[in-house]
Protein backbone atom coordinates (compact mmCIF):
# COMPACT_ATOMS: atom_id res chain seq x y z
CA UNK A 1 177.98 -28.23 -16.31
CA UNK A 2 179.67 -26.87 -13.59
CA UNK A 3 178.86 -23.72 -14.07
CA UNK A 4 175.15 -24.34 -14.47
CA UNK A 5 175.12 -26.29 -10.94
CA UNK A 6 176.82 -23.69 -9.28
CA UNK A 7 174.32 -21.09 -10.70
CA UNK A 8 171.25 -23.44 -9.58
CA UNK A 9 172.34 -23.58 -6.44
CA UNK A 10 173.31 -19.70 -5.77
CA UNK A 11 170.04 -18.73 -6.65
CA UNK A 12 168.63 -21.26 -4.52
CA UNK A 13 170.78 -19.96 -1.43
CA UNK A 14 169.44 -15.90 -2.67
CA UNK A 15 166.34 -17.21 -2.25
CA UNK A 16 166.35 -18.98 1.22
CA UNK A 17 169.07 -16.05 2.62
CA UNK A 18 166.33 -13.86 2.14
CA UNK A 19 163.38 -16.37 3.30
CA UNK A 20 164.45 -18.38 6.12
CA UNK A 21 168.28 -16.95 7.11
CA UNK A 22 169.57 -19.40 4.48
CA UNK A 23 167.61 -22.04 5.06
CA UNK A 24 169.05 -23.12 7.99
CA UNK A 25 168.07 -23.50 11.67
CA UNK A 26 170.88 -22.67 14.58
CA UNK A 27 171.99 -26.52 16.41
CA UNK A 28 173.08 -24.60 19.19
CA UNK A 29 170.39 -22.27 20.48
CA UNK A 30 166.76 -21.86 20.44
CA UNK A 31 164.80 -18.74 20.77
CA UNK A 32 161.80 -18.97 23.42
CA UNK A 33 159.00 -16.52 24.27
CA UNK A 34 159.41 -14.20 27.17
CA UNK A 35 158.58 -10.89 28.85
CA UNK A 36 160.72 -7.92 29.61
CA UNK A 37 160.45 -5.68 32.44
CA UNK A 38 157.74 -3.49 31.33
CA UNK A 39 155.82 -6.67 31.18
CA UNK A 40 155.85 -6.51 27.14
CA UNK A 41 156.17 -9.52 25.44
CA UNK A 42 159.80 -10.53 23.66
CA UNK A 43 161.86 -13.42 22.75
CA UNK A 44 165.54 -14.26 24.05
CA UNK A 45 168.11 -17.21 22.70
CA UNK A 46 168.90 -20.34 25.01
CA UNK A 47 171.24 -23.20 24.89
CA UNK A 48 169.48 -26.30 23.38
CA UNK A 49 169.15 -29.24 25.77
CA UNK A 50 169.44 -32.67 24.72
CA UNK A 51 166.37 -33.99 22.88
CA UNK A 52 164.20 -35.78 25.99
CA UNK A 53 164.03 -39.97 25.77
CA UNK A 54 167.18 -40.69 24.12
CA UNK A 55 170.25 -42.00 25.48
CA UNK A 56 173.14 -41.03 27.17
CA UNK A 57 175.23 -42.37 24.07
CA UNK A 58 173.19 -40.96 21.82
CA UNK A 59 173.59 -37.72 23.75
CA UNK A 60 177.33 -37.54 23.49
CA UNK A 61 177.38 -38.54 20.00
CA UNK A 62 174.90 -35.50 19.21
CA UNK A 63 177.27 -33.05 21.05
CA UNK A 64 180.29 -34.11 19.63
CA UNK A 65 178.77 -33.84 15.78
CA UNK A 66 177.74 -30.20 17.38
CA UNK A 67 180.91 -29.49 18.57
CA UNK A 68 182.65 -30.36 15.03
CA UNK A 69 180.09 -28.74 13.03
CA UNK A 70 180.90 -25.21 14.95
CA UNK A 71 184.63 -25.66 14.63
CA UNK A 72 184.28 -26.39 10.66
CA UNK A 73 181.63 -23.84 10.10
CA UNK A 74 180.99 -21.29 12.56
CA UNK A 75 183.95 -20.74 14.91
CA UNK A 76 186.11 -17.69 13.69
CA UNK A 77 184.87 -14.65 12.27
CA UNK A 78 182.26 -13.22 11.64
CA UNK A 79 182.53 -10.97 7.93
CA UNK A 80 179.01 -9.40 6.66
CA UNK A 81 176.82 -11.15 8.50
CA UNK A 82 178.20 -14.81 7.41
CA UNK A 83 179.77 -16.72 10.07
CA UNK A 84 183.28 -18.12 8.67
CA UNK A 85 184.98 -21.76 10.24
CA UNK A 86 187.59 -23.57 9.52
CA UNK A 87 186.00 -25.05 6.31
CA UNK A 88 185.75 -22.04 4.29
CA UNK A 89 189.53 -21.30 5.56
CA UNK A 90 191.07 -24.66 4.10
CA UNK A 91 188.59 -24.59 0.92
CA UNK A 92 190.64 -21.37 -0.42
CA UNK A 93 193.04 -23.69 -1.21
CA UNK A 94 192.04 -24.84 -5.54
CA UNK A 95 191.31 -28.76 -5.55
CA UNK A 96 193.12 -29.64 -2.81
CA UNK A 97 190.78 -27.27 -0.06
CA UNK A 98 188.12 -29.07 -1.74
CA UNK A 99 189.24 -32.37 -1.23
CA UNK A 100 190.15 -31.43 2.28
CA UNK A 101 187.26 -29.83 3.57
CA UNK A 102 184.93 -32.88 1.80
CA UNK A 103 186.90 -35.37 3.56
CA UNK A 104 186.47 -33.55 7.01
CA UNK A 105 182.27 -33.05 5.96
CA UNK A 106 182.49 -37.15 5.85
CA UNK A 107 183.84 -37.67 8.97
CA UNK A 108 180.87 -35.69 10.77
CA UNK A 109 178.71 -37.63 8.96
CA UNK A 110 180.90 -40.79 10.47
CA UNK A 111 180.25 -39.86 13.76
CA UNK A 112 176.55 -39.18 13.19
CA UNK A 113 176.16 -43.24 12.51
CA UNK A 114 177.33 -44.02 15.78
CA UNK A 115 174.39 -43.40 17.20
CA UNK A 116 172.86 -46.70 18.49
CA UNK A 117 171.29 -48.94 15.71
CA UNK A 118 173.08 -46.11 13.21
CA UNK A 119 171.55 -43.63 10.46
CA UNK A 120 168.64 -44.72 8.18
CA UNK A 121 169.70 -44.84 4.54
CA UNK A 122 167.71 -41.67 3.78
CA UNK A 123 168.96 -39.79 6.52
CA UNK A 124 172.88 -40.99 5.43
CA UNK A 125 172.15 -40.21 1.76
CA UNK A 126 170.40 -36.54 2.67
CA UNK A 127 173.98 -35.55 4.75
CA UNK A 128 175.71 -37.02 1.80
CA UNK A 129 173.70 -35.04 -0.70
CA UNK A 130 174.63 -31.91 1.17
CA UNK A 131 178.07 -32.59 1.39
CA UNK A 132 178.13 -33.34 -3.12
CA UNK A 133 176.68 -29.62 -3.27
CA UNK A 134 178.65 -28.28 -0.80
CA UNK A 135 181.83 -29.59 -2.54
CA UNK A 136 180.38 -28.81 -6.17
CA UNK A 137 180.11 -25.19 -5.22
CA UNK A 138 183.04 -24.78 -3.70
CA UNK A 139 184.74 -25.52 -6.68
CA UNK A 140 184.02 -22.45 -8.03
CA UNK A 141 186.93 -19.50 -6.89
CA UNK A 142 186.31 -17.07 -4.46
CA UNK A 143 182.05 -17.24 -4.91
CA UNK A 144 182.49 -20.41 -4.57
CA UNK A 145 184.20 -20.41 -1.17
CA UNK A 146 181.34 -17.48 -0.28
CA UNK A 147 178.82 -19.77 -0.97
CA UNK A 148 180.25 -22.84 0.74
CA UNK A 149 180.31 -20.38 3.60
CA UNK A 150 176.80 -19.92 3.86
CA UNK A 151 176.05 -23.15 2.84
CA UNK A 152 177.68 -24.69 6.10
CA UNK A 153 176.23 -28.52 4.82
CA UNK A 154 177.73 -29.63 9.07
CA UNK A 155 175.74 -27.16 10.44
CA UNK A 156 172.68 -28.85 8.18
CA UNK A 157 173.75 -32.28 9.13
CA UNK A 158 174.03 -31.81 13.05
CA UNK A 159 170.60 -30.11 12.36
CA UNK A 160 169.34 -33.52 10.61
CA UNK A 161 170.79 -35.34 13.04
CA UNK A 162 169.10 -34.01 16.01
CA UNK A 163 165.83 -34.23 14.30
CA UNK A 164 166.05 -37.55 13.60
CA UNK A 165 166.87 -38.31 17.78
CA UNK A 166 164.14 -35.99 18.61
CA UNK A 167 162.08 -38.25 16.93
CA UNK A 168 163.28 -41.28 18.33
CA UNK A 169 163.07 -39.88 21.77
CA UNK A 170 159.57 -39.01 21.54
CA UNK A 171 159.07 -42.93 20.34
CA UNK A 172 160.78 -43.79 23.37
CA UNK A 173 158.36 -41.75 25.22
CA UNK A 174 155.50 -42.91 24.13
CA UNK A 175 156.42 -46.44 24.32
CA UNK A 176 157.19 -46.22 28.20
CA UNK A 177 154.95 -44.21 28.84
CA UNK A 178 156.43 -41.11 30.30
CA UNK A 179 154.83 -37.65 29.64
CA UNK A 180 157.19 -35.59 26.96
CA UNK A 181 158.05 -31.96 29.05
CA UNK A 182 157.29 -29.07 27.09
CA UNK A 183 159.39 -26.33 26.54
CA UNK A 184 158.13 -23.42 29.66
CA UNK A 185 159.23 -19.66 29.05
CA UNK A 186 161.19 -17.31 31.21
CA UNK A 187 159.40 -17.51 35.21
CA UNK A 188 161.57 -15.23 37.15
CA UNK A 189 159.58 -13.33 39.27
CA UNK A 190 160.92 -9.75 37.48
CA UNK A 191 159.15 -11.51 34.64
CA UNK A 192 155.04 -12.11 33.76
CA UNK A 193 153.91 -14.30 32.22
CA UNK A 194 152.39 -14.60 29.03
CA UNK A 195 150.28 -17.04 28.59
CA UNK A 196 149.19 -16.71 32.12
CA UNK A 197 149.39 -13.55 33.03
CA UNK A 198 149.07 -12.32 36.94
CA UNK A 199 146.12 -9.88 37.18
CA UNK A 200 146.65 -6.50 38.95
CA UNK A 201 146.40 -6.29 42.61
CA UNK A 202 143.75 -3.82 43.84
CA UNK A 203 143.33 -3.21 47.92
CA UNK A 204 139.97 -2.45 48.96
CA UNK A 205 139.51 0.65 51.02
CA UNK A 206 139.93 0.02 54.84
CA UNK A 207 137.16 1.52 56.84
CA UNK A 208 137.93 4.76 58.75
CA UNK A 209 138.33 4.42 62.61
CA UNK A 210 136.44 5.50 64.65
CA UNK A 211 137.10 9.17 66.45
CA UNK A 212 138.33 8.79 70.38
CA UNK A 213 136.54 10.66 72.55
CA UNK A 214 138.18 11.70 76.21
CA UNK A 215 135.39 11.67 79.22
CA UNK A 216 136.24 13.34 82.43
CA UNK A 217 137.86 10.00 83.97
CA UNK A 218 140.36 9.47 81.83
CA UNK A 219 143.46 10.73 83.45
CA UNK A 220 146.03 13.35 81.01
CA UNK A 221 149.31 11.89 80.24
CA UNK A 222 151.40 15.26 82.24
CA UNK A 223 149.27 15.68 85.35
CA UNK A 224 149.20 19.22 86.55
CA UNK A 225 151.86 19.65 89.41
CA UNK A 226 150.48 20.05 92.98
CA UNK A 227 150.68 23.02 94.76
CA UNK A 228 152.65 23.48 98.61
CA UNK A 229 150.37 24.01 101.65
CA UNK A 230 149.94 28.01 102.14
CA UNK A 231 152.15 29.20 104.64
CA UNK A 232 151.62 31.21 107.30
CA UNK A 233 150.62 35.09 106.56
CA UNK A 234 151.64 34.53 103.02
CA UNK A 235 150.74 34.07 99.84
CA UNK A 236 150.17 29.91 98.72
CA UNK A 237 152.97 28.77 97.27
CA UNK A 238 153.07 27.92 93.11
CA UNK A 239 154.15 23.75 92.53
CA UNK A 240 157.49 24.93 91.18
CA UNK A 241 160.06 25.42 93.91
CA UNK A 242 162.66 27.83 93.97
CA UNK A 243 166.23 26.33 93.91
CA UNK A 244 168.49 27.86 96.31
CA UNK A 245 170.81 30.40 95.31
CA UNK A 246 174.17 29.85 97.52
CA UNK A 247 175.82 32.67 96.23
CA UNK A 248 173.78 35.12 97.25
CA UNK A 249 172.97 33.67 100.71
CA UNK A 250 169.62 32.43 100.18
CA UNK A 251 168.83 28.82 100.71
């Protein structure tokens, strides 16, 4: 019987690995439209905020189920493309890893009711359900443990969980009435935008100046030097004086 769940839900993981990344979506960052340089359209990966209209308890309780989820599922190595956490570490250990790692799954899920007015029943029983197949397959060794690996049922139930706030907080929203900010993509101004994009800049031609024309009254900018009065029985003097020579007597 074991067998056959384990097989049910391999295939089911082959199928969403190919799909959807298997079949899960990342708690911790979000991928957002944007531009690059060139002005081409890309993506790029930010930090999630906290889902708008909740509170600040329900805030704290959502990053501390985020913070536990990482540790058990995410935080070590990386090996083929599947991240690797402390989960899939203690379930190598037969029966008693299990046991372990099941018992740490349920305390996420402990600190997910603490939110105010706690979990819905469905919402409890869907983190519950994940943790059963999680445990189920990692009964199985080595695949098992593989598939537990990229099963990661915390990373699934912080997902849940912030869902379900998301939800609420829009609720809250709408009941104060406060508008709900939408997500805006990268503005830097080395960036365009591209919904709105800025259209190109083109200057009109500037009209040519007009030529300047010199008349006769407008005075030169080096004025030619004035000549000496002509002296006496001799030839007029040019403007440029002679500088006296004392070495040779003449002054």
């Amino acid at each position: 019987m074991a067998a056959q769940v384990a097989a049910a839900v391999s295939k089911k993981l082959l199928k969403e690995s190919a799909e959807n990344r298997f079949g899960q979506e990342d708690p911790y960052f979000e991928t957002v439209p944007a531009t690059n340089l060139l002005g081409r359209p890309t993506t790029k990966k930010k930090r999630k905020a906290a889902p708008e209209g909740i509170s600040a308890h329900d805030a704290k309780v959502l990053t501390k189920v985020k913070r536990r989820a990482y540790r058990l599922d995410l935080c070590l190595f990386n090996f083929c493309g599947i991240r690797f956490g402390w989960s899939s570490v203690i379930g190598i250990v037969p029966a008693i890893g299990d046991v372990l790692d099941m018992f740490l799954a349920l305390m996420v899920v402990a600190s997910c009711n603490k939110v105010e007015g706690s979990l819905p029943n469905s919402i409890r029983m869907r983190m519950i359900f994940n943790i059963v197949i999680d445990f189920f397959v990692g009964l199985i060794p080595f695949v098992g443990d593989l598939a537990d690996a990229m099963y990661k049922c915390n990373t699934r139930n912080a997902v849940i969980l912030e869902k379900f706030l998301k939800q609420r907080g829009e609720e809250n929203l709408k009941r104060t009435g406060l508008p709900l900010h939408t997500r805006q993509t990268d503005t830097s101004p080395n960036r365009v935008s591209e919904r709105n994009p800025t259209p190109p800049r083109h200057d009109s031609p500037a009209r040519p100046q007009p030529a300047r024309v010199h008349t006769g009254h407008s005075q030169t900018r080096n004025p030619p030097p004035r000549s000496s009065p002509p002296r006496a029985g001799g030839p007029p003097r040019s403007g440029r004086q002679r500088e006296p020579d004392l070495e040779m007597g003449r002054v």
